[in-house]
N, C-alpha and C. Protein backbone atom coordinates (compact mmCIF):
# COMPACT_ATOMS: atom_id res chain seq x y z
N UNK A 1 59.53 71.33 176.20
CA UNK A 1 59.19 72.58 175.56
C UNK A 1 60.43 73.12 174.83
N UNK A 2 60.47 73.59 173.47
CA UNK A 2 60.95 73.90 172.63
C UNK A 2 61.28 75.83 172.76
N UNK A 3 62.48 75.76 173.44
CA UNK A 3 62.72 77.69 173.70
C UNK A 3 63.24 78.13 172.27
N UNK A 4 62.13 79.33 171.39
CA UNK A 4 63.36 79.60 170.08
C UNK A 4 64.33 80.50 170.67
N UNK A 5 65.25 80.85 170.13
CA UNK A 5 66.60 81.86 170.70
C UNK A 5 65.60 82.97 170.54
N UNK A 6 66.45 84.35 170.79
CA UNK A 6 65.84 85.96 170.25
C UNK A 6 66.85 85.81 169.29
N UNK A 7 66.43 87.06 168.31
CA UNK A 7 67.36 86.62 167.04
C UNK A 7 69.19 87.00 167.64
N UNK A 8 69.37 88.13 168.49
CA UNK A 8 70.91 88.37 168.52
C UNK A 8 71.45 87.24 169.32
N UNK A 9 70.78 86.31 169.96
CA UNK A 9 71.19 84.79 170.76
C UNK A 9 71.74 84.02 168.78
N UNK A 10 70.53 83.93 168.33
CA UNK A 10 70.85 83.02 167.04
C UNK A 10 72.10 83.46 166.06
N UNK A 11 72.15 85.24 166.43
CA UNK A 11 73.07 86.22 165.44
C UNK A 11 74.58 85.24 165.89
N UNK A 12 74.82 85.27 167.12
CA UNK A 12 76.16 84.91 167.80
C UNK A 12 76.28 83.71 167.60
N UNK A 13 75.20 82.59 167.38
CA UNK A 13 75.24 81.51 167.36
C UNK A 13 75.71 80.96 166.14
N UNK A 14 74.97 81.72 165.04
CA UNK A 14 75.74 81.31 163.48
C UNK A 14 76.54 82.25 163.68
N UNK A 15 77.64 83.02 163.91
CA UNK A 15 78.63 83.58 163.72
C UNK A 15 80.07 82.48 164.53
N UNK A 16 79.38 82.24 165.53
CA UNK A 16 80.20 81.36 166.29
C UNK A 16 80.81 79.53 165.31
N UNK A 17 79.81 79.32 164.24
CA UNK A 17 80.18 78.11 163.39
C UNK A 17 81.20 78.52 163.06
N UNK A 18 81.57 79.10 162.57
CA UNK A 18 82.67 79.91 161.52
C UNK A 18 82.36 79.52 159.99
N UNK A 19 81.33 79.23 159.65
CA UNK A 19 80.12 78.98 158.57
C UNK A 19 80.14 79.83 157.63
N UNK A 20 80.09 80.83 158.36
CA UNK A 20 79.73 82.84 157.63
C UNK A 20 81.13 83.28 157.36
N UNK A 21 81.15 83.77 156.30
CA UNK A 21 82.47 84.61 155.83
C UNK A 21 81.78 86.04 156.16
N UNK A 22 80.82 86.57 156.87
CA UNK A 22 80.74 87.82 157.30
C UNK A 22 79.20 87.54 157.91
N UNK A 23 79.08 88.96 158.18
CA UNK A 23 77.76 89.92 159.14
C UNK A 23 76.73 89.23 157.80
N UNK A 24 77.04 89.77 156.55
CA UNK A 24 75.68 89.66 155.69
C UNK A 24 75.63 88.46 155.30
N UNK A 25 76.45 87.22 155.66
CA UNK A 25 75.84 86.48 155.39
C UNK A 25 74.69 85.63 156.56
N UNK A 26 75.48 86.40 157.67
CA UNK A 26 74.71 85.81 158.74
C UNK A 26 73.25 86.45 158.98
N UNK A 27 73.19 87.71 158.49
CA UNK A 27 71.96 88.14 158.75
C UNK A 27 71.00 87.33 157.84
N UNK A 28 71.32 86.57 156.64
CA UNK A 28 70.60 86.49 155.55
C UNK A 28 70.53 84.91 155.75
N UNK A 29 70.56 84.52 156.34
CA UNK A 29 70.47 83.58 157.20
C UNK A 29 69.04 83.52 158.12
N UNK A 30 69.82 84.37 159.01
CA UNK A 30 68.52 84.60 160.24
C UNK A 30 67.09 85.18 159.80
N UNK A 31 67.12 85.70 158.32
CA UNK A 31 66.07 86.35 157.46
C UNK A 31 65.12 84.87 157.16
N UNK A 32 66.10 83.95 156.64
CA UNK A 32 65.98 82.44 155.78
C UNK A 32 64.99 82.01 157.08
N UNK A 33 65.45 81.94 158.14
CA UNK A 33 64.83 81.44 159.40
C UNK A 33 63.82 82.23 159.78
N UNK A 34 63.68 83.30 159.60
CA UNK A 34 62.19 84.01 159.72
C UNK A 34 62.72 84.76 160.97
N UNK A 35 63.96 84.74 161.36
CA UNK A 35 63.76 86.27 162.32
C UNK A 35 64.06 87.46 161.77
N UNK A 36 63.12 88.18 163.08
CA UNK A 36 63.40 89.47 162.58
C UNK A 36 64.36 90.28 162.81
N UNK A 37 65.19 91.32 162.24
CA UNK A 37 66.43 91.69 162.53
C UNK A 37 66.72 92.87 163.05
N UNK A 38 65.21 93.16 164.08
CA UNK A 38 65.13 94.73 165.03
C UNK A 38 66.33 94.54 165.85
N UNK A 39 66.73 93.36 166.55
CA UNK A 39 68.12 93.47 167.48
C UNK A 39 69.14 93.25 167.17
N UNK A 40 69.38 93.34 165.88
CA UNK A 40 70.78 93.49 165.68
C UNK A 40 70.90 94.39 164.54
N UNK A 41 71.00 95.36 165.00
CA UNK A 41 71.48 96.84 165.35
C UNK A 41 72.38 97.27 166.24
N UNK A 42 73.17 98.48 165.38
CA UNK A 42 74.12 99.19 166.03
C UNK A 42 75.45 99.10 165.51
N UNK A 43 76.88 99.90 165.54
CA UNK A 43 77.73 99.38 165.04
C UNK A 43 79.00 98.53 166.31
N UNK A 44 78.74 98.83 167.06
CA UNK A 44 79.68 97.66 168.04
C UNK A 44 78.82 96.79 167.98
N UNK A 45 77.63 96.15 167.97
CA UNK A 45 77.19 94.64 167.88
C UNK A 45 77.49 94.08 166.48
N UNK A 46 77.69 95.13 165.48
CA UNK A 46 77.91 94.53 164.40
C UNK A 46 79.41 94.05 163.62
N UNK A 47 80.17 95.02 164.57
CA UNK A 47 81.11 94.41 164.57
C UNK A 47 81.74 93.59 165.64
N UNK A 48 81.23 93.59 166.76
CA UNK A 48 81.42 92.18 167.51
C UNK A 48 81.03 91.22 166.18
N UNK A 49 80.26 90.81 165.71
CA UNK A 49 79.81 89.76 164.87
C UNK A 49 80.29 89.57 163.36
N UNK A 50 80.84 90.62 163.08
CA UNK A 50 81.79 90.34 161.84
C UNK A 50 83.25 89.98 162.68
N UNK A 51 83.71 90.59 163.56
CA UNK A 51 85.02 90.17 164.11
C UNK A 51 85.05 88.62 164.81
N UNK A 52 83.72 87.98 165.47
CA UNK A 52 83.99 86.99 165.69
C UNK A 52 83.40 85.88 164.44
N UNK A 53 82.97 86.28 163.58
CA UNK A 53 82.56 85.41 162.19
C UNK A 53 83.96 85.41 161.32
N UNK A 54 84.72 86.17 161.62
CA UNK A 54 86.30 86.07 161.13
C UNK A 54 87.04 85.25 161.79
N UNK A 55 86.89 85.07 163.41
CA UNK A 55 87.64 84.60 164.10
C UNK A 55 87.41 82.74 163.74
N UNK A 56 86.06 82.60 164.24
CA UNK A 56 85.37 81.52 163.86
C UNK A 56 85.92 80.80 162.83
N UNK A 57 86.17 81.42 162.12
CA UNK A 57 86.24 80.85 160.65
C UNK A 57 87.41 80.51 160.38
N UNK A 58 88.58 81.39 161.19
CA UNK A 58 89.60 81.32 161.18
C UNK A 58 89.99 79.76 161.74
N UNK A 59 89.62 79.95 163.00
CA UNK A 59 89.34 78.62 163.84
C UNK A 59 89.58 77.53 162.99
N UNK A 60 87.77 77.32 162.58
CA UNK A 60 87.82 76.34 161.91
C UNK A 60 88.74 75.70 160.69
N UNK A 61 89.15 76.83 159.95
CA UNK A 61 89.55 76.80 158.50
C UNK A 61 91.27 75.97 159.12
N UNK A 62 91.71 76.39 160.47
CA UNK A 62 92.68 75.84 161.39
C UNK A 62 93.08 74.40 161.85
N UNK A 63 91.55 73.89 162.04
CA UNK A 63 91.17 72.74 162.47
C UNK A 63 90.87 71.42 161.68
N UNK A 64 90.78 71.59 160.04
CA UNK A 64 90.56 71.39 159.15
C UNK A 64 92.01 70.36 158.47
C-alpha cells in the first residue's frame, strides 16, 4: 500500500533536496503535485522552510 505524505511532510521533503532556491518555489511545486496548501501556513513554518531550503541548498551546492 502506497501512503501519500500530508502536504507539510512533502513541504519539508522538497525543501530538504536543496532543489528549491526558496518557500515559493517549493510551494509551486506541491501545487504541480496537486496538494493542497491549507497546512502550510503560518510564519515560523514558513520560515522553518525557507531557512532550511537555504541550508539544503547550501549543502548541496557544497557537495558538488
Amino acid at each position: 500500500m502506497d501512503i501519500r505524505p500530508t502536504p507539510l511532510e512533502r513541504a519539508f521533503e522538497l525543501a530538504r533536496t536543496g532543489e528549491f532556491a526558496g518557500l515559493g518555489a517549493v510551494l509551486d511545486r506541491l501545487r504541480a503535485e496537486g496538494f493542497s496548501l491549507t497546512q502550510v501556513e503560518g510564519p515560523m513554518l514558513k520560515r522553518q522552510l525557507r531557512e532550511l531550503c537555504t541550508t539544503s541548498r547550501a549543502r548541496l551546492a557544497h557537495d558538488e
